[in-house]
C-alpha atoms as a PDB file:
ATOM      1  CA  UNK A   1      26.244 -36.458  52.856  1.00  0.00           C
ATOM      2  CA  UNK A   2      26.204 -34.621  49.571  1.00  0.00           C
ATOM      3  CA  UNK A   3      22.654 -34.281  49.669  1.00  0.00           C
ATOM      4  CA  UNK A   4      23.001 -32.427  53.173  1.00  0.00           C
ATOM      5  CA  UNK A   5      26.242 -30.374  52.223  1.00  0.00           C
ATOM      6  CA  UNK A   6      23.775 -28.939  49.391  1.00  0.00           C
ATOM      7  CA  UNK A   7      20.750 -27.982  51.371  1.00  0.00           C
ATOM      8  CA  UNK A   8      23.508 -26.046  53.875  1.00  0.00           C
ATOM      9  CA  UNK A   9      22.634 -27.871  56.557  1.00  0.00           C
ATOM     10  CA  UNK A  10      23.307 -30.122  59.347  1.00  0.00           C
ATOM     11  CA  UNK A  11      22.741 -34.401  59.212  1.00  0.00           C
ATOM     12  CA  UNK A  12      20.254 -34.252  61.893  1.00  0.00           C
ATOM     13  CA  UNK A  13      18.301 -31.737  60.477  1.00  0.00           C
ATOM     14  CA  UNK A  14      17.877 -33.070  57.225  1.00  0.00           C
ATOM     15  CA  UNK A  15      17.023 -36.611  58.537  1.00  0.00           C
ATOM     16  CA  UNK A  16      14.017 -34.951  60.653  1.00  0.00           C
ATOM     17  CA  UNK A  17      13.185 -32.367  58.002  1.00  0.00           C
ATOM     18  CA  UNK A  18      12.683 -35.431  55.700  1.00  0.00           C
ATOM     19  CA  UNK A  19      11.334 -38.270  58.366  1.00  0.00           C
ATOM     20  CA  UNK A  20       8.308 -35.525  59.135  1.00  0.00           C
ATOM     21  CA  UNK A  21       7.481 -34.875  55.475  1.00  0.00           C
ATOM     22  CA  UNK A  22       7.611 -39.024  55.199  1.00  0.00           C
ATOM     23  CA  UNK A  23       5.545 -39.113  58.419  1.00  0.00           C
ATOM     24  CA  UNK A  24       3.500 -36.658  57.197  1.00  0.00           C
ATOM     25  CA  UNK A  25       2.525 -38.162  53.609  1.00  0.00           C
ATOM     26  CA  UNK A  26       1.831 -41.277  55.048  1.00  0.00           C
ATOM     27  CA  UNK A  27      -0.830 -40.058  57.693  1.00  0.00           C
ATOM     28  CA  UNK A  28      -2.214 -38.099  54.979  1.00  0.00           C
ATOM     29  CA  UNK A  29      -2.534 -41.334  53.002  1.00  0.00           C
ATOM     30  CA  UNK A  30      -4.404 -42.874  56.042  1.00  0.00           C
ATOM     31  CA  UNK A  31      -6.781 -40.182  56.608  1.00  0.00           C
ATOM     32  CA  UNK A  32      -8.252 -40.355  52.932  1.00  0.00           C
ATOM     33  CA  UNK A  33     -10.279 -42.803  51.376  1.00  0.00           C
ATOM     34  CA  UNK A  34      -9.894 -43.758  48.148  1.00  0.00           C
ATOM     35  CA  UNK A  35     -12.793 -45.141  45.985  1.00  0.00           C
ATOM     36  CA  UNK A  36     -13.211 -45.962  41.936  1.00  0.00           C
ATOM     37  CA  UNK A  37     -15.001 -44.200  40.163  1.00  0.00           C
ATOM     38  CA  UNK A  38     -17.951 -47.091  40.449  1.00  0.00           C
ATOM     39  CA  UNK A  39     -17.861 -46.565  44.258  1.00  0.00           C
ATOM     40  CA  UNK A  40     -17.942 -42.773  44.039  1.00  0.00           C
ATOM     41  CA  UNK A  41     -20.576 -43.032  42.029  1.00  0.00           C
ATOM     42  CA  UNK A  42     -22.434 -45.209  44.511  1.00  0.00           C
ATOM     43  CA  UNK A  43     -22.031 -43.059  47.597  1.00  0.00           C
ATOM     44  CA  UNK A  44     -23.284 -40.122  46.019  1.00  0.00           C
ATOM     45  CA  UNK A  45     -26.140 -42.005  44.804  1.00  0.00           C
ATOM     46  CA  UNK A  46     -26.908 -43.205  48.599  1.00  0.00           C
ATOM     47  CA  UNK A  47     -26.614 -40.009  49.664  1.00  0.00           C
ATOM     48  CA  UNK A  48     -28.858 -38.616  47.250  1.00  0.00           C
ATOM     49  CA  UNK A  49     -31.618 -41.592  47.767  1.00  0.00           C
ATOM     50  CA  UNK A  50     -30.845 -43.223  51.062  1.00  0.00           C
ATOM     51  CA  UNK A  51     -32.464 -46.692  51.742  1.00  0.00           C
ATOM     52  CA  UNK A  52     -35.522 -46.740  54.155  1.00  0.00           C
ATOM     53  CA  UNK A  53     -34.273 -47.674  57.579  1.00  0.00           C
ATOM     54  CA  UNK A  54     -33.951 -50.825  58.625  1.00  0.00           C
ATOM     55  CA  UNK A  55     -35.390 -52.623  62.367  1.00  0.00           C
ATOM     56  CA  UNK A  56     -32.212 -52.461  63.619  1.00  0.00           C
ATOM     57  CA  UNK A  57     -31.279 -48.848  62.533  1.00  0.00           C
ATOM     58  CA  UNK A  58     -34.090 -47.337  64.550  1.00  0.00           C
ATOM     59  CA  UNK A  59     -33.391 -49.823  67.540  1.00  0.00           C
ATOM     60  CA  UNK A  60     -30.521 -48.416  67.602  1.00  0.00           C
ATOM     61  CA  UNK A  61     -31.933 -44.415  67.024  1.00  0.00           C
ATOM     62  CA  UNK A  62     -34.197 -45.063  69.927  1.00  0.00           C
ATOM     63  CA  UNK A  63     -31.418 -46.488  72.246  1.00  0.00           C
ATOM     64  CA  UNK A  64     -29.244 -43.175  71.756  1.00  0.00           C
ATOM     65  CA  UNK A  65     -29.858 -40.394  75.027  1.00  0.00           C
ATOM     66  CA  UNK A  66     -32.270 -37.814  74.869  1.00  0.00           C
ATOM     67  CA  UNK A  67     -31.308 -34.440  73.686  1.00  0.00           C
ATOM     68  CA  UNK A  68     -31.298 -31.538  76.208  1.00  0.00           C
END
């Protein structure tokens, strides 16, 4: 209560004010991958020098709808 009583404001308000910015953090904590530094350096050297495509990678290129 004394936590509420110094932000001037009501109980419910500070529960939701503080649930969102919870809510928040953790969906912002879902949306971004995290990767060592061994794995960053990885993916940046696949993007750089992708591997040749494999059977099944153009199968499946093939199978996708034509473009209009």
């Amino acid at each position: 209560m004394r936590a509420v009583a110094l932000e001037h404001t009501d109980l419910t308000d500070f529960v939701l004010r503080h649930a969102l910015d919870a809510a928040k953090a953790v969906i912002q904590d879902a949306d971004h991958l995290r990767l060592s530094g061994r794995d960053s350096l990885r993916v940046l050297n696949l993007l750089e020098n992708p591997p040749t495509p494999n059977a099944k990678l153009m199968a499946a290129a093939r199978a996708l709808p034509k473009r209009k």
